[in-house]
Protein backbone atom coordinates (compact mmCIF):
# COMPACT_ATOMS: atom_id res chain seq x y z
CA UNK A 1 -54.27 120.78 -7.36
CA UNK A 2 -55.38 124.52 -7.13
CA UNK A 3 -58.81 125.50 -7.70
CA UNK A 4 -58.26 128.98 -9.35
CA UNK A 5 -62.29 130.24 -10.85
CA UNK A 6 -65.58 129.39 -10.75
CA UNK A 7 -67.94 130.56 -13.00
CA UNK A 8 -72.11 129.96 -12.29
CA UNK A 9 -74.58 130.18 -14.39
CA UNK A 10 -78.36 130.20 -14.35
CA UNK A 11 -80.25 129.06 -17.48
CA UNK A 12 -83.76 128.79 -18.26
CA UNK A 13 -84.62 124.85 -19.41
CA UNK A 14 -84.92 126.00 -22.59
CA UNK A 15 -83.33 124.60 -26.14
CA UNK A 16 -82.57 128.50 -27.47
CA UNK A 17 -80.57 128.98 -24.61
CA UNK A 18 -78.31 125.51 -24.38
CA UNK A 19 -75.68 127.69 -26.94
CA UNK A 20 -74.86 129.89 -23.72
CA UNK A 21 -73.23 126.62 -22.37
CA UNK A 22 -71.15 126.21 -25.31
CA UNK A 23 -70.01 129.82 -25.68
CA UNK A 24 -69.03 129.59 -21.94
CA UNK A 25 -67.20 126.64 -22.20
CA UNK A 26 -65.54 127.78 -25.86
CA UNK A 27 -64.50 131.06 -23.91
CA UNK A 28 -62.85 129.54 -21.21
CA UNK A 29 -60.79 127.00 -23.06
CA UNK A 30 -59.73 129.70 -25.79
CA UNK A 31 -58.46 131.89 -23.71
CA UNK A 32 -57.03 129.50 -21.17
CA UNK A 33 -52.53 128.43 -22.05
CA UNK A 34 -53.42 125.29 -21.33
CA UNK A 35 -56.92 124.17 -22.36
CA UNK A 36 -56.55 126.65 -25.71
CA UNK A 37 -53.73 123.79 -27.01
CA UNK A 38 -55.97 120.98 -26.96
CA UNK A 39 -58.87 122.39 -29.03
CA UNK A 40 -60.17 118.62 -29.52
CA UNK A 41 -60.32 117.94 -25.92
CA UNK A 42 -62.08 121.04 -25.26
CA UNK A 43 -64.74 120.02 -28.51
CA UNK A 44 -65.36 116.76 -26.40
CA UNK A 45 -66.12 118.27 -23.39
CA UNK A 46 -68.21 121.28 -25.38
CA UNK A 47 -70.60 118.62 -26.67
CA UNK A 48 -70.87 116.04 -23.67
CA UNK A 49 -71.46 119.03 -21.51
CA UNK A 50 -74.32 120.41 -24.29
CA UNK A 51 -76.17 116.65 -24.39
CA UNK A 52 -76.16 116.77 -20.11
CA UNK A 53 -78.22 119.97 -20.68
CA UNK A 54 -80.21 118.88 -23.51
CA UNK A 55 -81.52 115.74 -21.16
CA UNK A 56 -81.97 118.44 -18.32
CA UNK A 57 -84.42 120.39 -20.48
CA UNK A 58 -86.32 117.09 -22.14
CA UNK A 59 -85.96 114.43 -19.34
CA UNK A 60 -85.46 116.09 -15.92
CA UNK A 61 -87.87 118.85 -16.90
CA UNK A 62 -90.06 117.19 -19.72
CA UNK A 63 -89.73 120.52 -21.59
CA UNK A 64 -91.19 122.69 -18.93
CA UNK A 65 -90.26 125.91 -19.75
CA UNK A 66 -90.91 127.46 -16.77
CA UNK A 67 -88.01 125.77 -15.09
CA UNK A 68 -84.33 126.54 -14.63
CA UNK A 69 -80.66 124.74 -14.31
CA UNK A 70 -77.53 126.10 -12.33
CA UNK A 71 -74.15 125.33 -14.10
CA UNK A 72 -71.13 125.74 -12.05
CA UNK A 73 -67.82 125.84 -14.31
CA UNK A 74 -64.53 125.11 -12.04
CA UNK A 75 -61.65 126.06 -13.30
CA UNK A 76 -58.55 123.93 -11.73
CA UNK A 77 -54.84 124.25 -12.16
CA UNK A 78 -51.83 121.80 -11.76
CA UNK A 79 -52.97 119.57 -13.20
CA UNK A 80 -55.26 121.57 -15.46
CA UNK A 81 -58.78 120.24 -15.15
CA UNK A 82 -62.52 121.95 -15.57
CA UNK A 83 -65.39 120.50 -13.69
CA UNK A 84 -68.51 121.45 -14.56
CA UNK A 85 -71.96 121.02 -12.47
CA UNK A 86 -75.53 121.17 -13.84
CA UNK A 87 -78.12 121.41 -11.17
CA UNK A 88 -81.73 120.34 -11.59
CA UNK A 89 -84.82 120.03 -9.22
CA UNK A 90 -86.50 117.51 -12.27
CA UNK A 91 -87.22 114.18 -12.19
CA UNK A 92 -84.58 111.71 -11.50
CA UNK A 93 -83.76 108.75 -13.17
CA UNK A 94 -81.11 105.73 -12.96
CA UNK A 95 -78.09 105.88 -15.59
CA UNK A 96 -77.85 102.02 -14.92
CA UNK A 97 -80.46 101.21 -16.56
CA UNK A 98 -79.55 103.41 -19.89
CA UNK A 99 -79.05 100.62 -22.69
CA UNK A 100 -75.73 101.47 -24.65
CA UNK A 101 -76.80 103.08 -27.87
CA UNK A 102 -76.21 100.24 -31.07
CA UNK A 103 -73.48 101.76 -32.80
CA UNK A 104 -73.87 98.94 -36.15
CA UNK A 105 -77.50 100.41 -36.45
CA UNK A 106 -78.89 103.40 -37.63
CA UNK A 107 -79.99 105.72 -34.70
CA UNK A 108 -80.75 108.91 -34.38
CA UNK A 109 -81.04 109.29 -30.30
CA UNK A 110 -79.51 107.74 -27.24
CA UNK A 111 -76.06 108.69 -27.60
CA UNK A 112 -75.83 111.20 -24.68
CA UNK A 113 -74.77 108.97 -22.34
CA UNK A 114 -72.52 107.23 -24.25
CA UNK A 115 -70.98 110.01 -25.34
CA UNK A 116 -70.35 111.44 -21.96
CA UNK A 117 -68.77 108.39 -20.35
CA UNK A 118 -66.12 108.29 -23.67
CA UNK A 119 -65.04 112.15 -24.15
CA UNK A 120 -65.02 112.66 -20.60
CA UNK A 121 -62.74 111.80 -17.46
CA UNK A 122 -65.95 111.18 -15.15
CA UNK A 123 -69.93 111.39 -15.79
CA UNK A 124 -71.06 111.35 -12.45
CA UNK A 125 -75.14 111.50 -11.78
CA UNK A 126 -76.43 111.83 -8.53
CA UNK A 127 -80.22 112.24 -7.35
CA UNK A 128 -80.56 113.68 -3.86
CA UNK A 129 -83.45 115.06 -2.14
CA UNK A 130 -83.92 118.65 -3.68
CA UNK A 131 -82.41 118.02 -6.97
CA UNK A 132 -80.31 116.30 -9.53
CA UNK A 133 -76.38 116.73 -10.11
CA UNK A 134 -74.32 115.79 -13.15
CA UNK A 135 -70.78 116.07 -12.13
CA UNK A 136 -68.83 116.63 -15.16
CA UNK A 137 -64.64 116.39 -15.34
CA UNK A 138 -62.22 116.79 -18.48
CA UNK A 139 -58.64 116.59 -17.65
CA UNK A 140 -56.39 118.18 -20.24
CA UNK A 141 -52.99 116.65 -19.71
CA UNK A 142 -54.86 112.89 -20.21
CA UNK A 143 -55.31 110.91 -23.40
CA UNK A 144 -58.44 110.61 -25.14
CA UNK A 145 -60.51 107.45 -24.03
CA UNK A 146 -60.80 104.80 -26.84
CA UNK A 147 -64.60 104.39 -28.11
C-alpha cells in the first residue's frame, strides 16, 4: 500500500461550515480513476464522514463556536483507500455505550453511529489526553457492508 496525499484541514465547529467537508471529499473522489467509478461508495463515505463532524460540533464541543476541528484526508493507493481523521480537544465520550438506533420506529436522531459502522470499512474513536480522534477508512475495491 502507497500513501500518495494528504490533505488537512482546519474548520471552525460550526454547522455553516460542515459543507467544506463534503466538497473536499466530493473533489477528491471525482477527480480520482479509481474512487470517481464508485460514486455510491464515495456518497457513503461523504455522509458518515459529515455525521462524525456534526457530533464534533454538538457533542464534543456542545456548540461552542469558538472552537475548531483538524481533518486530515489520506489519500492511499494499491489498494485504493482514503482515511480520513477529525481531531477534537471536546469532551469525550464512550461509543459502547451508544444504543443502536430502532430502525422499526420512527426517529429522527441517533443514526450517526450506526451509519458510520455500516458505510464504512472502520469507525475507529479514540479519547487520549489532549483530544479526541475519529479514524475514518473507506476502501474502494470492497463490497458494501449489508445493513
Amino acid at each position: 500500500m502507497s500513501h500518495v496525499d494528504t490533505i488537512h484541514l482546519q474548520l471552525p465547529a460550526k454547522y455553516q461550515y460542515l459543507n467544506i467537508i463534503g466538497e473536499t471529499l466530493k473533489a477528491i473522489s471525482t477527480n480520482h480513476p479509481v474512487m470517481s467509478q464508485h460514486p455510491d461508495t464515495s456518497y457513503n463515505l461523504h455522509l458518515a464522514v459529515h455525521e462524525a463532524a456534526a457530533n464534533v460540533v454538538e457533542h464534543a464541543y456542545r456548540c461552542d463556536e469558538t472552537q475548531s476541528f483538524e481533518m486530515d484526508v489520506e489519500i492511499w493507493e494499491h489498494p485504493t483507500r482514503l482515511v480520513v481523521k477529525l481531531r477534537d480537544r471536546g469532551h469525550s465520550f464512550d461509543p459502547d455505550v451508544i444504543p443502536p438506533p430502532a430502525l422499526g420506529s420512527p426517529q429522527m436522531r441517533g443514526f450517526g453511529m450506526f451509519l458510520m459502522q455500516h458505510l464504512l470499512d472502520e469507525a475507529v474513536y479514540e479519547s487520549q489526553e489532549g483530544g479526541n480522534c475519529w479514524t475514518l477508512v473507506k476502501n474502494f475495491e470492497s463490497p458494501l457492508k449489508e445493513i
